[in-house]
N, C-alpha and C. Protein backbone atom coordinates (compact mmCIF):
# COMPACT_ATOMS: atom_id res chain seq x y z
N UNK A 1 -19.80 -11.38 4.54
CA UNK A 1 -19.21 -10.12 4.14
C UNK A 1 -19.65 -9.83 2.71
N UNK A 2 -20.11 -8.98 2.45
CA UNK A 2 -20.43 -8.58 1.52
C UNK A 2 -19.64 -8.12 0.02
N UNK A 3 -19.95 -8.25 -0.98
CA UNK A 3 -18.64 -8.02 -2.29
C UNK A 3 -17.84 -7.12 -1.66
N UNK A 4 -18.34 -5.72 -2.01
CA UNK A 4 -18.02 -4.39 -1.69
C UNK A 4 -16.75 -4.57 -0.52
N UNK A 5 -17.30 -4.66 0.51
CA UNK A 5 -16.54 -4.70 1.64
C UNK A 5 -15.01 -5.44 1.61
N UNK A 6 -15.52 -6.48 1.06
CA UNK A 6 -14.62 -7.95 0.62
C UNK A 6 -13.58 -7.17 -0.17
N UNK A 7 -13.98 -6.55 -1.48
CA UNK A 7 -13.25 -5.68 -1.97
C UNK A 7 -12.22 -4.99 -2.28
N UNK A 8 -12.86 -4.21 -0.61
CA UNK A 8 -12.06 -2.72 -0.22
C UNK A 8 -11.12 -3.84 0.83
N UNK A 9 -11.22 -4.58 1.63
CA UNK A 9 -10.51 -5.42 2.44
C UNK A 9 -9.32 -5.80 1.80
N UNK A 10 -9.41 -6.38 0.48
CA UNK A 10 -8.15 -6.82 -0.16
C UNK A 10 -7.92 -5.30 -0.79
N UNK A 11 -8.14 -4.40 -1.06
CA UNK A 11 -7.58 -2.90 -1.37
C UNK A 11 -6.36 -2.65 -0.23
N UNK A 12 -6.82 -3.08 0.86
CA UNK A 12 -6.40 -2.65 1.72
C UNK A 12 -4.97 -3.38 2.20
N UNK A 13 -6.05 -4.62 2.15
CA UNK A 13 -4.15 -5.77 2.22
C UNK A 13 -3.30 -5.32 0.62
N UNK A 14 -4.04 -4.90 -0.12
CA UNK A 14 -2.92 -4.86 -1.75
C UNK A 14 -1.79 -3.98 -1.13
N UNK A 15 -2.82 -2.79 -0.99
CA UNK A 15 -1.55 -1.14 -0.61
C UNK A 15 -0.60 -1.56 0.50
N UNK A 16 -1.03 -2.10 1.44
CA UNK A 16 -0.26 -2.57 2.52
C UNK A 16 0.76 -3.81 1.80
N UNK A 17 0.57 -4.41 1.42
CA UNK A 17 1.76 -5.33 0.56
C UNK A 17 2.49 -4.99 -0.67
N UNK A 18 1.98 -3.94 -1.49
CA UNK A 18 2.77 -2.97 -2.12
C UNK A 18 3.87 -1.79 -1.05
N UNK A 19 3.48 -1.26 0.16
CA UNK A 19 3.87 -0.20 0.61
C UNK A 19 5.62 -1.27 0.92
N UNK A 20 5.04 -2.27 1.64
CA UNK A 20 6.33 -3.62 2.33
C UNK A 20 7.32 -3.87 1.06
N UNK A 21 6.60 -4.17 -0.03
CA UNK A 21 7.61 -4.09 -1.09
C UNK A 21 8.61 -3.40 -1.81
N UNK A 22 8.09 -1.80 -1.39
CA UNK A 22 8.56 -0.52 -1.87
C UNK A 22 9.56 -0.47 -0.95
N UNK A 23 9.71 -0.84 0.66
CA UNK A 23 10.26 -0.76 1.96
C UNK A 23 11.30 -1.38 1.29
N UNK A 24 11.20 -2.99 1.23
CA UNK A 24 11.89 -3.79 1.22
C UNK A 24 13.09 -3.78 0.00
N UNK A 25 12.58 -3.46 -1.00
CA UNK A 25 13.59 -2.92 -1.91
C UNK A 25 14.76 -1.44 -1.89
N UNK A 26 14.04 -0.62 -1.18
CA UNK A 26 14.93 0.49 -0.89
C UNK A 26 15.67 -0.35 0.48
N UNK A 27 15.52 -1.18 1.11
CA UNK A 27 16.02 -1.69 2.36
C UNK A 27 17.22 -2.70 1.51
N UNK A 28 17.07 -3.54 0.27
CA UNK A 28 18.03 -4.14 -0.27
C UNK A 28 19.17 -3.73 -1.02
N UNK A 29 18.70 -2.15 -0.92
CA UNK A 29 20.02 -1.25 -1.41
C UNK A 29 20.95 -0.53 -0.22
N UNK A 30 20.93 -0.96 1.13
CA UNK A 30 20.88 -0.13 1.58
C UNK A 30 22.79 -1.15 2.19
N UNK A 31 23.81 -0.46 2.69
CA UNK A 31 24.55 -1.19 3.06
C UNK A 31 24.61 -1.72 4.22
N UNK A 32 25.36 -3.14 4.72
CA UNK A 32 25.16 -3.67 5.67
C UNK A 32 23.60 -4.24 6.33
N UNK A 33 23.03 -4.50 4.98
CA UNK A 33 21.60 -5.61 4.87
C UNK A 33 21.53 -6.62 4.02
N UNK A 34 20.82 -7.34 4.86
CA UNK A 34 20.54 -8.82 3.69
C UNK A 34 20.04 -8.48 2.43
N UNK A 35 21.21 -7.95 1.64
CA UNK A 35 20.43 -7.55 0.43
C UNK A 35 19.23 -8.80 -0.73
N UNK A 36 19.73 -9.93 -0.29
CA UNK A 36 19.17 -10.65 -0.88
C UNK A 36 17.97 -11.22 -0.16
N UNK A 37 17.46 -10.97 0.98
CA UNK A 37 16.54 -11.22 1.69
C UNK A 37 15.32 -10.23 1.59
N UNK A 38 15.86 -8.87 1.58
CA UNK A 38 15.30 -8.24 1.04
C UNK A 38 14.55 -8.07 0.04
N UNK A 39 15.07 -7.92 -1.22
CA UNK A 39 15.06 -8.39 -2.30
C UNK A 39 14.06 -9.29 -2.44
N UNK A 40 14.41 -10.48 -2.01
CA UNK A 40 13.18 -11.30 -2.49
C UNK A 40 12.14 -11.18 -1.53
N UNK A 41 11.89 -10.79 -0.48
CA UNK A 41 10.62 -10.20 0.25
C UNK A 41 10.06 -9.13 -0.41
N UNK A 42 10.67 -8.06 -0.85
CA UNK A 42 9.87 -7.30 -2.13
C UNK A 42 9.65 -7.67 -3.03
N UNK A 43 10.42 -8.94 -3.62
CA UNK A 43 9.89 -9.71 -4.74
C UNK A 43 8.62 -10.57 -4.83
N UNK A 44 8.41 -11.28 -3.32
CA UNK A 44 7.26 -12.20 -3.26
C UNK A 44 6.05 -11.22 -2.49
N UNK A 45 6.53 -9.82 -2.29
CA UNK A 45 5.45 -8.64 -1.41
C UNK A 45 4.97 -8.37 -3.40
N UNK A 46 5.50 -7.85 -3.49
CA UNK A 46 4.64 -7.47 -5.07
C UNK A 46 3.76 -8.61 -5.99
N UNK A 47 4.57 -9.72 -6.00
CA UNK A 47 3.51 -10.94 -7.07
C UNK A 47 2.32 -11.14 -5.89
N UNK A 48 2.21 -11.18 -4.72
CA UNK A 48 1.15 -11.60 -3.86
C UNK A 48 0.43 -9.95 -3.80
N UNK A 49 0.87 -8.93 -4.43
CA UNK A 49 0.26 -7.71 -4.36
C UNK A 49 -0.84 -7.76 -5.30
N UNK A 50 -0.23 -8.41 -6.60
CA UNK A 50 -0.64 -8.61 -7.54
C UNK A 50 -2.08 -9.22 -7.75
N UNK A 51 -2.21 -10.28 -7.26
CA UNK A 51 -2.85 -11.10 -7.01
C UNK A 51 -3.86 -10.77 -6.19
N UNK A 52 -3.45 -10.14 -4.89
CA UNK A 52 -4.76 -9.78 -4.09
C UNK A 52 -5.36 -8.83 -4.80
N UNK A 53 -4.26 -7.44 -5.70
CA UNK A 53 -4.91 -6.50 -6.46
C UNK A 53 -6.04 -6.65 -7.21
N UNK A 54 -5.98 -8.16 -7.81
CA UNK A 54 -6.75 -8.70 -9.57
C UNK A 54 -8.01 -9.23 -8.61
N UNK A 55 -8.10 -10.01 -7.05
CA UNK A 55 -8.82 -10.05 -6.53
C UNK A 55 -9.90 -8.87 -6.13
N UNK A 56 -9.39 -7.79 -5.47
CA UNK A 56 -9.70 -6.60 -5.53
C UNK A 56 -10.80 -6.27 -6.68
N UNK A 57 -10.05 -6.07 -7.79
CA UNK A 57 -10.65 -5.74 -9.00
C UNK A 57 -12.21 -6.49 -9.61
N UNK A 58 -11.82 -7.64 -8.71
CA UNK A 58 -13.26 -8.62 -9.27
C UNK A 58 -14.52 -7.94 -8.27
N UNK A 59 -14.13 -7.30 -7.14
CA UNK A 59 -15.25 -6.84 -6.52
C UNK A 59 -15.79 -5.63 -6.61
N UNK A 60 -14.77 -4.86 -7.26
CA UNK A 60 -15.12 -3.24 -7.34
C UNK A 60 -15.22 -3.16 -8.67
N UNK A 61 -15.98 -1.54 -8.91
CA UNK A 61 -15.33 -1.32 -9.63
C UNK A 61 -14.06 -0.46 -10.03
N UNK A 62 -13.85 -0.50 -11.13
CA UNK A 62 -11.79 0.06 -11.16
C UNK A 62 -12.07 0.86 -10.95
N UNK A 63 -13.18 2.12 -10.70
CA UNK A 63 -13.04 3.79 -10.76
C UNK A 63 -13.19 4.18 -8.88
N UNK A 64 -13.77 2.49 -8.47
CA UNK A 64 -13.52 2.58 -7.19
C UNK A 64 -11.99 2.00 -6.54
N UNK A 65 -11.60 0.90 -6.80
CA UNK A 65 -10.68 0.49 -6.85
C UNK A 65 -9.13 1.02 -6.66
N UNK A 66 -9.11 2.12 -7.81
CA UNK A 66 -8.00 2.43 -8.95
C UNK A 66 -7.92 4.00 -7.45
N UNK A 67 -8.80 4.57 -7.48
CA UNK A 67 -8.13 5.55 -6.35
C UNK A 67 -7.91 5.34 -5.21
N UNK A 68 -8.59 4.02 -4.67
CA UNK A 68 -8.48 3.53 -3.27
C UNK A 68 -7.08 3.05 -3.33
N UNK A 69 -5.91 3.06 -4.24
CA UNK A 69 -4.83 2.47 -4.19
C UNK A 69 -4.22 3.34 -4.39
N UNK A 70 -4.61 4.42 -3.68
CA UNK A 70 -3.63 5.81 -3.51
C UNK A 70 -2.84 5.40 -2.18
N UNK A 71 -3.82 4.53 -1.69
CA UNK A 71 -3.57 4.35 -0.12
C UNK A 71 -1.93 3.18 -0.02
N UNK A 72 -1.38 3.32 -0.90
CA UNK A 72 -0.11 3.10 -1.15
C UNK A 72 0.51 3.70 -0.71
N UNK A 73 0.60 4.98 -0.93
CA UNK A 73 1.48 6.16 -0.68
C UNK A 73 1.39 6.51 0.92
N UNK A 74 0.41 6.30 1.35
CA UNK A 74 -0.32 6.36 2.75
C UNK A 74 0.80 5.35 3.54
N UNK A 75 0.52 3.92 3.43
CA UNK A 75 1.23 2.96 3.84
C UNK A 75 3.18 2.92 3.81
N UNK A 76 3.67 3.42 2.68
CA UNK A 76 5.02 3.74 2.13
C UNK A 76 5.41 4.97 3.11
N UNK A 77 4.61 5.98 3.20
CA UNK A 77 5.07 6.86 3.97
C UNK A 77 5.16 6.51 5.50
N UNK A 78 4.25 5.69 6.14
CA UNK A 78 3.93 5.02 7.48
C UNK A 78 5.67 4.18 7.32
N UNK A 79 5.49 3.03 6.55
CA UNK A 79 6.48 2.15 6.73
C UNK A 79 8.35 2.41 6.31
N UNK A 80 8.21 4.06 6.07
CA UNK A 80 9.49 4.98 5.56
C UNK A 80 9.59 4.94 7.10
N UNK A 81 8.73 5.68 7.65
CA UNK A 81 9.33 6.08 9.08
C UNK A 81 9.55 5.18 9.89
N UNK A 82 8.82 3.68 9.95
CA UNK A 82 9.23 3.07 10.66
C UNK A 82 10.20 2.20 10.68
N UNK A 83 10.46 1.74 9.22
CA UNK A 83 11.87 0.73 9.16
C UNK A 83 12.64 1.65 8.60
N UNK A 84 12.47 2.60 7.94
CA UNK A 84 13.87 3.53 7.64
C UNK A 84 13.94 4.30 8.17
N UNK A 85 13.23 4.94 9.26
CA UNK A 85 13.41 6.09 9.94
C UNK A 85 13.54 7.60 9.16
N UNK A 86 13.10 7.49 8.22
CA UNK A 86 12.88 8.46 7.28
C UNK A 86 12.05 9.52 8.02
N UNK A 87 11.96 10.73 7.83
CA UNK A 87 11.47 11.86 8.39
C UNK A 87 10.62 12.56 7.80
N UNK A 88 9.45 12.52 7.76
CA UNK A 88 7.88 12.98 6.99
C UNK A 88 7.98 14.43 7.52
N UNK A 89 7.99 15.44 6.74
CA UNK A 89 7.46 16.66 6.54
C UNK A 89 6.13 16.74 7.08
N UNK A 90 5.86 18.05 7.72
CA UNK A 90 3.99 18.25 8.30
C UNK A 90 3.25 18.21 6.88
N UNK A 91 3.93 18.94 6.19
CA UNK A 91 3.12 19.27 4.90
C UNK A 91 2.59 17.71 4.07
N UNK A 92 3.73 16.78 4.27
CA UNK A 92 3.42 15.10 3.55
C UNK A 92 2.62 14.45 4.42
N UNK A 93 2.39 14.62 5.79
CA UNK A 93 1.46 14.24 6.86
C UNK A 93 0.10 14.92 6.32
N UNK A 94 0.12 15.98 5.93
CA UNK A 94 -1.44 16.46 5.63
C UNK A 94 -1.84 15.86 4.03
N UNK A 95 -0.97 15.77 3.54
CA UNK A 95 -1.17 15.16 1.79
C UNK A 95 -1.65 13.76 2.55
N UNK A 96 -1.23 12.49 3.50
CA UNK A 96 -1.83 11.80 3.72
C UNK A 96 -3.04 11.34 4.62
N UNK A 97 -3.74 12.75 5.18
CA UNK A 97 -4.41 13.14 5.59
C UNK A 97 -5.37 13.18 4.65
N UNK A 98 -5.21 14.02 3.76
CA UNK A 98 -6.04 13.87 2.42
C UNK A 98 -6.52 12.67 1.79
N UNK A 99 -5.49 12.02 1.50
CA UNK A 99 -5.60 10.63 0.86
C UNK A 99 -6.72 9.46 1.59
N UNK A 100 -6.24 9.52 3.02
CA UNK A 100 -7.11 8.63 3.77
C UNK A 100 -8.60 9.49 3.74
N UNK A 101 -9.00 10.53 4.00
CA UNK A 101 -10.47 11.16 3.54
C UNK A 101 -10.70 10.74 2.22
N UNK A 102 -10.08 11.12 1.24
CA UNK A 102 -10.84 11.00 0.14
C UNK A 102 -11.01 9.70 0.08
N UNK A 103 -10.18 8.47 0.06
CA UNK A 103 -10.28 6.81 0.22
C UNK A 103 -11.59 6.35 1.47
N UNK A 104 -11.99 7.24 2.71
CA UNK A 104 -12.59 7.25 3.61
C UNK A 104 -14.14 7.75 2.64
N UNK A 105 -13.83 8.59 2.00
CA UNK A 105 -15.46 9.08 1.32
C UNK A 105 -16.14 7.80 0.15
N UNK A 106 -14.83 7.45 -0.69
CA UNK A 106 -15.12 6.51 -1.71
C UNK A 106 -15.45 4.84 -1.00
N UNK A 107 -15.12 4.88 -0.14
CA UNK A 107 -15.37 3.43 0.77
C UNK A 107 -16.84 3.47 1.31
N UNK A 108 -16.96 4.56 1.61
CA UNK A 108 -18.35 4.89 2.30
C UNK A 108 -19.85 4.52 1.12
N UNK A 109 -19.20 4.64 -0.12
CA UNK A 109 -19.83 4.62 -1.64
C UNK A 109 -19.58 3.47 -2.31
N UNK A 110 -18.86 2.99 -1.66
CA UNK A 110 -18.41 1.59 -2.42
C UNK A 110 -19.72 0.50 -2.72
């Protein structure tokens, strides 16, 4: 596998283990949950975010990198609806519509 690819791969696990963390903490406020289970699953989802992130960073560069981790917002909105049942607007469906093209064009360039 090549840097590049290698890269965008851990880009990909970062946003996806940032999005679980963002979950998991609005999930430890929430009543009648393991708040403390929670909690520390967003706690050990972010330091391992971290980490794959700084990995990330060794293969790209940050101007590639740094917008491909829009794809946060992408993932957070996916994992709103599915463990919180949160309700996405058409209009926030097309903003992540966007996001995945433009992350889809810069990958292509990577």
């Amino acid at each position: 596998m090549s840097g590049s690819l290698s890269g965008i791969v851990l880009v990909l696990v970062s946003t996806t283990l940032e999005g679980f963390a963002q979950v998991s903490l609005k999930l430890s406020t929430r009543p009648g949950t393991s708040k403390r289970l929670w909690l520390t699953l967003g706690v050990i989802a972010f330091f391992t975010e971290a980490i794959t992130w700084t990995g990330a960073l060794r293969l790209l560069d940050v101007s590639v990198a740094f917008p491909m981790g829009s794809l946060s917002f992408v993932n957070v909105t996916i994992l709103s609806c599915l463990l919180l049942k949160e309700r996405v607007a058409r209009s926030r469906w097309l903003g992540v519509a966007f996001i995945i093209a433009g992350v889809a064009l810069l990958g292509g360039h990577a």
